[in-house]
Structure formats: C-alpha cells, structure tokens
PDB file of N, CA and C in Angstrom:
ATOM      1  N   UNK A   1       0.831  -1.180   0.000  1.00  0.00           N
ATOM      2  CA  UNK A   1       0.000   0.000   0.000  1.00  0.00           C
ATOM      3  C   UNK A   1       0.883   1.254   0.000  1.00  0.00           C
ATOM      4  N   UNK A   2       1.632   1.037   0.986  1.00  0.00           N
ATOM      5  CA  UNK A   2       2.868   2.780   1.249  1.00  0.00           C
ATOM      6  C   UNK A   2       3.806   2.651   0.110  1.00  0.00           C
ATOM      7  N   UNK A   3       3.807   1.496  -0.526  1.00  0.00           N
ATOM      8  CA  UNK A   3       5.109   1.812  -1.702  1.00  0.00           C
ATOM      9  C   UNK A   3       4.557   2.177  -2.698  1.00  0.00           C
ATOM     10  N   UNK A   4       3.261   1.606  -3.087  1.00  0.00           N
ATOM     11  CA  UNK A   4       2.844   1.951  -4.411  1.00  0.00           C
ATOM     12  C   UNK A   4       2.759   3.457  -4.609  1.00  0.00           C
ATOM     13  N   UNK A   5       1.602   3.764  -3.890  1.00  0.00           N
ATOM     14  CA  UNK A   5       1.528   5.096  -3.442  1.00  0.00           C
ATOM     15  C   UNK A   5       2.223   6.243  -3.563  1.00  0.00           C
ATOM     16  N   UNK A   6       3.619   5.750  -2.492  1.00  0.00           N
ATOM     17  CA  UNK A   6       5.081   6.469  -2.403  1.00  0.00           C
ATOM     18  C   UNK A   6       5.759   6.524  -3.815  1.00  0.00           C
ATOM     19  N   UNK A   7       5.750   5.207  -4.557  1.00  0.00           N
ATOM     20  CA  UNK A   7       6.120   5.475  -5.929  1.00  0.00           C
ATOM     21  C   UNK A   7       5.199   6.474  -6.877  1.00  0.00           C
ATOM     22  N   UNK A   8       4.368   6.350  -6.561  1.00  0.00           N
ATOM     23  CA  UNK A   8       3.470   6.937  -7.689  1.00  0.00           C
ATOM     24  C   UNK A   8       3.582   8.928  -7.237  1.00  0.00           C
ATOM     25  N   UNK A   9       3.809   9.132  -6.167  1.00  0.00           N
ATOM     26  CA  UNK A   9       4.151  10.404  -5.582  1.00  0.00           C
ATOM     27  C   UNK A   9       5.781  10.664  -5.986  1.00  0.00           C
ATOM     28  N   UNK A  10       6.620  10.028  -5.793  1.00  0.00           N
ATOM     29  CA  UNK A  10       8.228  10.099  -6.561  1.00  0.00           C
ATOM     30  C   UNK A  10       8.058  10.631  -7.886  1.00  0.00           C
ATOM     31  N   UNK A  11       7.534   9.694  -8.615  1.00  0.00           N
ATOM     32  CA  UNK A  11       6.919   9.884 -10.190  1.00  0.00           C
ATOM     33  C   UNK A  11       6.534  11.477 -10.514  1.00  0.00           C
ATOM     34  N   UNK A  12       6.198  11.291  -9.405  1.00  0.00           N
ATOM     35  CA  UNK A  12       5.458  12.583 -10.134  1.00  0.00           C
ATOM     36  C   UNK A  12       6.420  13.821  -9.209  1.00  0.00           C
ATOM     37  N   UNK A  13       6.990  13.823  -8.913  1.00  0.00           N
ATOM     38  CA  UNK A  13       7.914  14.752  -8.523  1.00  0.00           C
ATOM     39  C   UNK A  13       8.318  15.045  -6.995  1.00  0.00           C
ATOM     40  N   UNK A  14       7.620  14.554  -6.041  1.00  0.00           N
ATOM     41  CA  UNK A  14       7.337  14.622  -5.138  1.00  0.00           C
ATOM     42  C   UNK A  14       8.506  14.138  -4.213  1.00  0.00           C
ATOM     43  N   UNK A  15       9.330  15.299  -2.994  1.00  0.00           N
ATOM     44  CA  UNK A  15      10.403  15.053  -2.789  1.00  0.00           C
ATOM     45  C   UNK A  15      10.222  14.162  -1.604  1.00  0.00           C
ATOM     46  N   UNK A  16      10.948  12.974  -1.793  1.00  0.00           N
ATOM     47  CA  UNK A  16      11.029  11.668  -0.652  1.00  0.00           C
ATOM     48  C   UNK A  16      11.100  12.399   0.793  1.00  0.00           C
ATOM     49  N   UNK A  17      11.793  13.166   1.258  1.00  0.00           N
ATOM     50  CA  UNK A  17      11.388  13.917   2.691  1.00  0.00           C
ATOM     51  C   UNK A  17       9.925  14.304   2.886  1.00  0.00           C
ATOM     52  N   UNK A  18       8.871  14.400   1.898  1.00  0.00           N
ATOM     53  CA  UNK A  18       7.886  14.817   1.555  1.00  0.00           C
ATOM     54  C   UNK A  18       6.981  13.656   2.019  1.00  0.00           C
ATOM     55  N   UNK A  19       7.528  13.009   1.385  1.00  0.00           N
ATOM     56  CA  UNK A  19       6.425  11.283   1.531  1.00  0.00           C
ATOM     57  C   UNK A  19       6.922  10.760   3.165  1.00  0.00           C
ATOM     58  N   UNK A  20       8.098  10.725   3.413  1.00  0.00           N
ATOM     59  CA  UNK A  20       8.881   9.991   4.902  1.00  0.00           C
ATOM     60  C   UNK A  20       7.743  10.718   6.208  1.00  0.00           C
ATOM     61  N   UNK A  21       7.709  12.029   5.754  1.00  0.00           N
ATOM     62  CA  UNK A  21       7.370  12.774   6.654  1.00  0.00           C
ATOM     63  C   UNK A  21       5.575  12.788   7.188  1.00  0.00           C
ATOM     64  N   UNK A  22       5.102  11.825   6.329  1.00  0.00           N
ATOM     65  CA  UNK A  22       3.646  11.751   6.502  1.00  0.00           C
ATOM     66  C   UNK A  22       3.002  11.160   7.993  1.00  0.00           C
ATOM     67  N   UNK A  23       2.211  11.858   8.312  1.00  0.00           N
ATOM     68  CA  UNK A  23       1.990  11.096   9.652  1.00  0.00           C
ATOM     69  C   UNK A  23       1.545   9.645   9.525  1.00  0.00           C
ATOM     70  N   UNK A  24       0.598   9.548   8.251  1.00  0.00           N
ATOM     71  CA  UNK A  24       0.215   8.540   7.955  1.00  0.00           C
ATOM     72  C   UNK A  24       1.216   6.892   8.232  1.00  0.00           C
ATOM     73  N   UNK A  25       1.731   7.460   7.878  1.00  0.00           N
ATOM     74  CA  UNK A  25       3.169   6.437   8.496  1.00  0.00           C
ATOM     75  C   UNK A  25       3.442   5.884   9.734  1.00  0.00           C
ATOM     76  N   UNK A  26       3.044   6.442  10.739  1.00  0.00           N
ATOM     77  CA  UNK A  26       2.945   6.300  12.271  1.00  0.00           C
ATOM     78  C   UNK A  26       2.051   4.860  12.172  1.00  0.00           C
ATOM     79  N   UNK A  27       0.474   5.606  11.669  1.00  0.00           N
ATOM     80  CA  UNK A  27      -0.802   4.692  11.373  1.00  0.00           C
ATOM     81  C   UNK A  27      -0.640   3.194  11.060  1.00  0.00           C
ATOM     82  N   UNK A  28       0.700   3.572   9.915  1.00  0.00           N
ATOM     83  CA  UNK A  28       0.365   2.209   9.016  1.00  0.00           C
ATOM     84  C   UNK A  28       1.128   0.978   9.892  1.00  0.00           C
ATOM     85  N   UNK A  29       2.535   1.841  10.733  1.00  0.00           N
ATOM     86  CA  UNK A  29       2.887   1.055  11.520  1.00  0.00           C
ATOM     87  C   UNK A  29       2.273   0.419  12.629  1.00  0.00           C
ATOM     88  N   UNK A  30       1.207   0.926  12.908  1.00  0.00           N
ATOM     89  CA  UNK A  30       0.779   0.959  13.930  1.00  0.00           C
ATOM     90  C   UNK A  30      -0.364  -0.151  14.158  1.00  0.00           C
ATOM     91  N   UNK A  31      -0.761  -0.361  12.561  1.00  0.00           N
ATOM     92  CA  UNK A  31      -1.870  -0.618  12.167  1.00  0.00           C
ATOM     93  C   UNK A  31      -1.905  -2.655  12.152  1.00  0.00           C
ATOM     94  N   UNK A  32      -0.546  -3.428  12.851  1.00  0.00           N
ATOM     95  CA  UNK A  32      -0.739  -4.902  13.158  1.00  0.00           C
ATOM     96  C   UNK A  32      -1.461  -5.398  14.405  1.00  0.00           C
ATOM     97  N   UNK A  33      -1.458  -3.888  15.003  1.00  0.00           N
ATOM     98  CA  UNK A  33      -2.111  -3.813  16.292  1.00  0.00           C
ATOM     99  C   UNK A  33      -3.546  -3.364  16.402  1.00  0.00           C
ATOM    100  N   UNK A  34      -4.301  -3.484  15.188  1.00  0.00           N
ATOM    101  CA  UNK A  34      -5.789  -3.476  14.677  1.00  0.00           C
ATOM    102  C   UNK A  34      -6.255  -5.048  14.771  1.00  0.00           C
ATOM    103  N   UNK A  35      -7.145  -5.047  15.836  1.00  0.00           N
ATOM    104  CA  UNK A  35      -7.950  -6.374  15.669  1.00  0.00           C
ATOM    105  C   UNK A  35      -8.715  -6.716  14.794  1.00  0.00           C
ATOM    106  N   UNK A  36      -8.913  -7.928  14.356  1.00  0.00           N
ATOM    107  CA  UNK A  36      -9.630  -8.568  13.289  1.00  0.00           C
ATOM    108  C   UNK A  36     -11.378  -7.682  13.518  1.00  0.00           C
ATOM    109  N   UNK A  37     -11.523  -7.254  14.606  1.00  0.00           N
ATOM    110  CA  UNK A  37     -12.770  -6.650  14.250  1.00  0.00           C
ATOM    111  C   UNK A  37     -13.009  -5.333  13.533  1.00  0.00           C
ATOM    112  N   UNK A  38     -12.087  -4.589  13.861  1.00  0.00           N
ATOM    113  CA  UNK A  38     -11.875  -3.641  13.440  1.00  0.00           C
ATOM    114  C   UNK A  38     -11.114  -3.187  12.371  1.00  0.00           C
ATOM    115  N   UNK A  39     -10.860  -4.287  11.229  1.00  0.00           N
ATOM    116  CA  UNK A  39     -10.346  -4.217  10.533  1.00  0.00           C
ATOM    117  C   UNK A  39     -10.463  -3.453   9.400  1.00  0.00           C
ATOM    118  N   UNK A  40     -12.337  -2.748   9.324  1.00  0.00           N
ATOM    119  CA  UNK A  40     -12.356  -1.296   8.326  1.00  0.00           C
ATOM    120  C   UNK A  40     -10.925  -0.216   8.652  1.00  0.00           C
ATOM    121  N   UNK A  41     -10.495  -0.274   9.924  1.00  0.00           N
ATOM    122  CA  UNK A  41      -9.699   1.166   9.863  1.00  0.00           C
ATOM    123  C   UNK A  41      -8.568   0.757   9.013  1.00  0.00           C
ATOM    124  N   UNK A  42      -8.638  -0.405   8.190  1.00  0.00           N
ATOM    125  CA  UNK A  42      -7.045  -0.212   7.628  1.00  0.00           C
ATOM    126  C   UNK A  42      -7.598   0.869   6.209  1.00  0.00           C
ATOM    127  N   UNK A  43      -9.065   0.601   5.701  1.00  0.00           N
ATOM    128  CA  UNK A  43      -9.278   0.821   4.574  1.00  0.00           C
ATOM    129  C   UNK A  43      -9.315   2.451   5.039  1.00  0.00           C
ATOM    130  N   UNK A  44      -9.658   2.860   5.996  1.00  0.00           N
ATOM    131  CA  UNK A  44      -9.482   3.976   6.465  1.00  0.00           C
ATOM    132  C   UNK A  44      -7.881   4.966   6.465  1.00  0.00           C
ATOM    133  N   UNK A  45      -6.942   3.994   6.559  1.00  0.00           N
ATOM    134  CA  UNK A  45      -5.458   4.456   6.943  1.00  0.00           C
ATOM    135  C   UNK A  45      -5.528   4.892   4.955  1.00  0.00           C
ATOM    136  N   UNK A  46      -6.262   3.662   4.595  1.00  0.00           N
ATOM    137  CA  UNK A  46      -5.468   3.539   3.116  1.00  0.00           C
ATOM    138  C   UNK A  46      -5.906   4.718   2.524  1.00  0.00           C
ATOM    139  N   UNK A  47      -7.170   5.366   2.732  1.00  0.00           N
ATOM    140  CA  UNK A  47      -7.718   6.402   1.754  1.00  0.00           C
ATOM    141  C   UNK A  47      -7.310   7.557   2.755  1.00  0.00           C
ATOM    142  N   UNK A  48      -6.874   7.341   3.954  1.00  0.00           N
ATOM    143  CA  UNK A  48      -5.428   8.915   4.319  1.00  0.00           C
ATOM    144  C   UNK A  48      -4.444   9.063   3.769  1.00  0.00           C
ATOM    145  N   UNK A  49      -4.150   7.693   3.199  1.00  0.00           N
ATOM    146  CA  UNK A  49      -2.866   7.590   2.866  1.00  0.00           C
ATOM    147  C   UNK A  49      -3.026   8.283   1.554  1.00  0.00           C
ATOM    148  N   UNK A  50      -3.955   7.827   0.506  1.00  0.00           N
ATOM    149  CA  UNK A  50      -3.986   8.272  -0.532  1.00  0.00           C
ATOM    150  C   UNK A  50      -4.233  10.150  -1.015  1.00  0.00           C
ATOM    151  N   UNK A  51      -4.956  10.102   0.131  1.00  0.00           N
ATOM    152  CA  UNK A  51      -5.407  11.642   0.288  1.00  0.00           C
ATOM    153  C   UNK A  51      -4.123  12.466   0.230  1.00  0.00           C
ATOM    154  N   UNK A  52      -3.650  11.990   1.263  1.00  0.00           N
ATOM    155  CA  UNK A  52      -1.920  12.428   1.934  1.00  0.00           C
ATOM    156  C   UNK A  52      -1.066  12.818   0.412  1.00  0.00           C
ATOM    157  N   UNK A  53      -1.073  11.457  -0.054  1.00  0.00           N
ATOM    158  CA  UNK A  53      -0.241  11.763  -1.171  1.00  0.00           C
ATOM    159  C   UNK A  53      -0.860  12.333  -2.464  1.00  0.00           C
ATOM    160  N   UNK A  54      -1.896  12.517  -2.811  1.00  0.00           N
ATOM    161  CA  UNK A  54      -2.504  13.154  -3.336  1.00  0.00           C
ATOM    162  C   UNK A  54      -2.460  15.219  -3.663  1.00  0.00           C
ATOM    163  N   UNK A  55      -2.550  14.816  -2.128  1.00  0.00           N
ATOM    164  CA  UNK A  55      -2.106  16.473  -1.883  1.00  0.00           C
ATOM    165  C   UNK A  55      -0.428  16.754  -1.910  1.00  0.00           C
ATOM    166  N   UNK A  56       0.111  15.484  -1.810  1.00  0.00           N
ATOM    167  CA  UNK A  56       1.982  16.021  -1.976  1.00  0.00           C
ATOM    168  C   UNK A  56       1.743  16.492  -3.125  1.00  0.00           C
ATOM    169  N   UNK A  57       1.307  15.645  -4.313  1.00  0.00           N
ATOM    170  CA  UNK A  57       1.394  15.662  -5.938  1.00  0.00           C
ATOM    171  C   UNK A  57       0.707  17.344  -6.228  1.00  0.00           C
ATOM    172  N   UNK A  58      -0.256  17.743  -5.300  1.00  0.00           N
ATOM    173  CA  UNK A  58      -0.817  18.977  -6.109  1.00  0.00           C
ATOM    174  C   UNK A  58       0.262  19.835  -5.741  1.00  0.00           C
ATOM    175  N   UNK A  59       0.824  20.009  -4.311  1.00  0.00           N
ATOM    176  CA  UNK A  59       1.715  21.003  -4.122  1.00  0.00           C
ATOM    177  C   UNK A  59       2.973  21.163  -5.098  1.00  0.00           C
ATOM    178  N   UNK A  60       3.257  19.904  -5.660  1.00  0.00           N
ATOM    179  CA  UNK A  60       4.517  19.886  -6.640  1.00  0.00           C
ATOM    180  C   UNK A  60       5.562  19.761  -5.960  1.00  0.00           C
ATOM    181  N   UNK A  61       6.908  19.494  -6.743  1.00  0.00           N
ATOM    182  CA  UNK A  61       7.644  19.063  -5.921  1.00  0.00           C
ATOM    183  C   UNK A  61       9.259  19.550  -7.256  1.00  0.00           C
ATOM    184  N   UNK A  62      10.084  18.233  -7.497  1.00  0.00           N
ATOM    185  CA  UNK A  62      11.535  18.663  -8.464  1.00  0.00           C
ATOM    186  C   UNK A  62      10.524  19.118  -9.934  1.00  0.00           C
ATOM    187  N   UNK A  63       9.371  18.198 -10.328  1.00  0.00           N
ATOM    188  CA  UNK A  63       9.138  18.191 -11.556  1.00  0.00           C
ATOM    189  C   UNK A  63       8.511  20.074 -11.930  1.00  0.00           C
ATOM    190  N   UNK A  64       8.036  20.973 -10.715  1.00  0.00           N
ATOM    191  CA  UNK A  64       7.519  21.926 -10.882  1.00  0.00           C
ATOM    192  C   UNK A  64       8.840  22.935 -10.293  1.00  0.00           C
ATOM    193  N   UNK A  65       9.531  22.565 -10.148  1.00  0.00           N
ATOM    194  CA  UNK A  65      10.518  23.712  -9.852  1.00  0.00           C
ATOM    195  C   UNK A  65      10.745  24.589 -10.857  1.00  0.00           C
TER     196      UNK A  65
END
C-alpha cells in the first residue's frame, strides 16, 4: 500500500522527505495492532494515505521547480 503510493508520488515529482514525513506512516505502523474486528480502519489508513499523497502531488515538488 505505502510503496505503491510512495512510488506513484516520486513519479510525479514529489520530494522523498515529503512522503517519509507523513503522519500517515505512524498509522500504518501501527496498524498490526488493529484487531480482526476492526479491521475497516485499515481501509481507512489507506484512503489517508492516498489523500496524503494526493495532496503532496498537487503542491509539486523537483518536476515543478
């Protein structure tokens, strides 16, 4: 989930201190310690995650310098 993502944010210009720095990251680590019941919040982490990087890509990054 964090690599694809992370790649697809690189791609597009987006500087790797940029992506490292996401809180989302805390989450995802965090996230083996989600019980089987509660297992919607991963789909939850995933569409922060996407959001997250979503918004790196609008701010721009090497490719808009």
């Amino acid at each position: 989930m964090f690599r694809k993502e992370a790649e697809r944010a690189l791609e597009a210009g987006v500087y790797l201190d940029k992506i490292l720095g996401l809180e989302v990251r805390d989450k995802i680590a965090r996230s083996k310690y989600i019980h089987e019941d509660d297992i919607a919040k991963m789909d939850d982490i995933a569409a922060e995650l996407r959001a997250d990087i979503d918004t790196l890509i609008n701010e721009g990054g090497v490719l808009n310098a």
